[in-house]
C-alpha atoms as a PDB file:
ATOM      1  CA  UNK A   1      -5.296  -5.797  17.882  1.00  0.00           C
ATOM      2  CA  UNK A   2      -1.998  -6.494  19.449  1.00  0.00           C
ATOM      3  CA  UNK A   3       1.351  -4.050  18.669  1.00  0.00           C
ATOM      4  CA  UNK A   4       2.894  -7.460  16.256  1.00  0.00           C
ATOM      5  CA  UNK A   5      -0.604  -7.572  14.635  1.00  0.00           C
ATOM      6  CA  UNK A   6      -0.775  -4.378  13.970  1.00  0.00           C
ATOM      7  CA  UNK A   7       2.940  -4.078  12.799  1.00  0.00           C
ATOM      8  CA  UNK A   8       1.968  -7.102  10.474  1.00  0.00           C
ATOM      9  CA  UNK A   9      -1.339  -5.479   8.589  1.00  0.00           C
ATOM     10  CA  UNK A  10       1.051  -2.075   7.854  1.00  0.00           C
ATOM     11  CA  UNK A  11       3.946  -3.737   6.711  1.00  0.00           C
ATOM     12  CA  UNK A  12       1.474  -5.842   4.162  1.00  0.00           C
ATOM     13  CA  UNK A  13      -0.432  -2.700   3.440  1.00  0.00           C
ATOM     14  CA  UNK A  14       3.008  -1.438   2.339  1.00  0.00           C
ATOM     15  CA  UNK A  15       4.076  -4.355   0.356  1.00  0.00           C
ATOM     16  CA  UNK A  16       0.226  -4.438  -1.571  1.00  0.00           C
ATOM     17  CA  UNK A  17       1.065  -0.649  -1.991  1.00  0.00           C
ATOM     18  CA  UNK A  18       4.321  -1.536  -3.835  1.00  0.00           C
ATOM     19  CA  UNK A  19       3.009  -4.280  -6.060  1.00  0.00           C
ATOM     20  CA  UNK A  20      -0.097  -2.101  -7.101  1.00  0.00           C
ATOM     21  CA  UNK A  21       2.257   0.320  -7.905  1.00  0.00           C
ATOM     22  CA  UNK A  22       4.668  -2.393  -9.876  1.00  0.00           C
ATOM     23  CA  UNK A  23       1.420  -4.222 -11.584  1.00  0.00           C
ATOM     24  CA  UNK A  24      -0.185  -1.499 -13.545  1.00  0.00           C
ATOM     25  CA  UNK A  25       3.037  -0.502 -14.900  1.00  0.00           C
ATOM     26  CA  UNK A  26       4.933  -3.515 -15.853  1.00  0.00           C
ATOM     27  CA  UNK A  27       0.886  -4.595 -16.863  1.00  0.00           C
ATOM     28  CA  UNK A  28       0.861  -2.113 -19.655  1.00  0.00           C
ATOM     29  CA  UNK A  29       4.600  -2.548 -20.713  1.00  0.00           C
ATOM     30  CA  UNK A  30       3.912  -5.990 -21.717  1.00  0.00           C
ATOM     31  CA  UNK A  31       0.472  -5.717 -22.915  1.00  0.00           C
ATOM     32  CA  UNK A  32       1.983  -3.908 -25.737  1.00  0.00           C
ATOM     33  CA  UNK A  33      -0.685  -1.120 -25.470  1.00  0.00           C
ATOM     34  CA  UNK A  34      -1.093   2.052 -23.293  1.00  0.00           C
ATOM     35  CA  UNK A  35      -3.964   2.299 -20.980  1.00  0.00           C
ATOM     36  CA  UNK A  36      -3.902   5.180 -18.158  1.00  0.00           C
ATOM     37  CA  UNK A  37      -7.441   3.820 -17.080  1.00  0.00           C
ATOM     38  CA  UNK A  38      -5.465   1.351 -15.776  1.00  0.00           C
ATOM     39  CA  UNK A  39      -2.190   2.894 -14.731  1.00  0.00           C
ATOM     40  CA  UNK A  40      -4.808   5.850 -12.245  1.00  0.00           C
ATOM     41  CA  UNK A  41      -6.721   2.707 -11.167  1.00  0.00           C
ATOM     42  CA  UNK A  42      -3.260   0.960  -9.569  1.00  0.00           C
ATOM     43  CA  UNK A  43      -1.988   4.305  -8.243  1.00  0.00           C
ATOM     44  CA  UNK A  44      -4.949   5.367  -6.336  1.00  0.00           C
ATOM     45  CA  UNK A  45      -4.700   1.527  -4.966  1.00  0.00           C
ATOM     46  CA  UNK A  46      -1.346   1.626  -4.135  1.00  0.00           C
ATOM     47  CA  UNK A  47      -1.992   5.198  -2.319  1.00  0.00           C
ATOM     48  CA  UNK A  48      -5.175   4.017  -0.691  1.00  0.00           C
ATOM     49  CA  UNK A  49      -3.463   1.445   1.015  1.00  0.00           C
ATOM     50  CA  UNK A  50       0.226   3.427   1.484  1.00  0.00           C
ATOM     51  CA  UNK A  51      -2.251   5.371   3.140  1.00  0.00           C
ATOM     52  CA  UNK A  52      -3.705   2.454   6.024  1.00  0.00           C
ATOM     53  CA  UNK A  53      -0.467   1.452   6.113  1.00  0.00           C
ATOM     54  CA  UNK A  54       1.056   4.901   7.118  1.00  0.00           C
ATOM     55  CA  UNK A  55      -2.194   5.492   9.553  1.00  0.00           C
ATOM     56  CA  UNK A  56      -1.826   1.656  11.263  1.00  0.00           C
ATOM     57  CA  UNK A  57       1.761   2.726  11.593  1.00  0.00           C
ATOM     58  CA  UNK A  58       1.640   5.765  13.327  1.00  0.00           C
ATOM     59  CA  UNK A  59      -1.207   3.819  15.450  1.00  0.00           C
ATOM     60  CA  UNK A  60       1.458   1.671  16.703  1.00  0.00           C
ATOM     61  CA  UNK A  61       3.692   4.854  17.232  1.00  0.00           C
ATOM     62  CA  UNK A  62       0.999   6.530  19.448  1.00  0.00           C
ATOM     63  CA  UNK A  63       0.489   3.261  21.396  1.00  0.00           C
ATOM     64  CA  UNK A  64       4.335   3.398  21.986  1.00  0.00           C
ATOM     65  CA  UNK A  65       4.419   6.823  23.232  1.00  0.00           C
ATOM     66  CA  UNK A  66       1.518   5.965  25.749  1.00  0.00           C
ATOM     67  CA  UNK A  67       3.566   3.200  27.568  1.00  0.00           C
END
């Protein structure tokens, strides 16, 4: 992948980290019930993919550093 492409796949990694952070929680606000099933299940989302976001990112840092 190119440096923009792989610039573009972290930043939306990011973003899909923020709203599966945002979903669960807002999610059980308005469902008018509780459920932590579903509150571990959208943070170990949004930290798998903070996670290839943070390791794309630092790809593009080490590709940097080479040139």
């Amino acid at each position: 992948m190119t440096r923009k492409q792989i610039d573009n796949v972290s930043k939306y990694c990011y973003d899909v980290s923020k709203l599966m952070i945002g979903l669960p929680v807002v999610g059980n606000m308005l469902s008018g019930k509780f459920s932590w099933k579903v509150l571990a299940t959208g943070l170990v989302a949004a930290f798998g993919f903070f996670i290839i976001g943070y390791l794309l990112d630092k790809k593009e840092v080490n590709k940097d550093d080479a040139n």
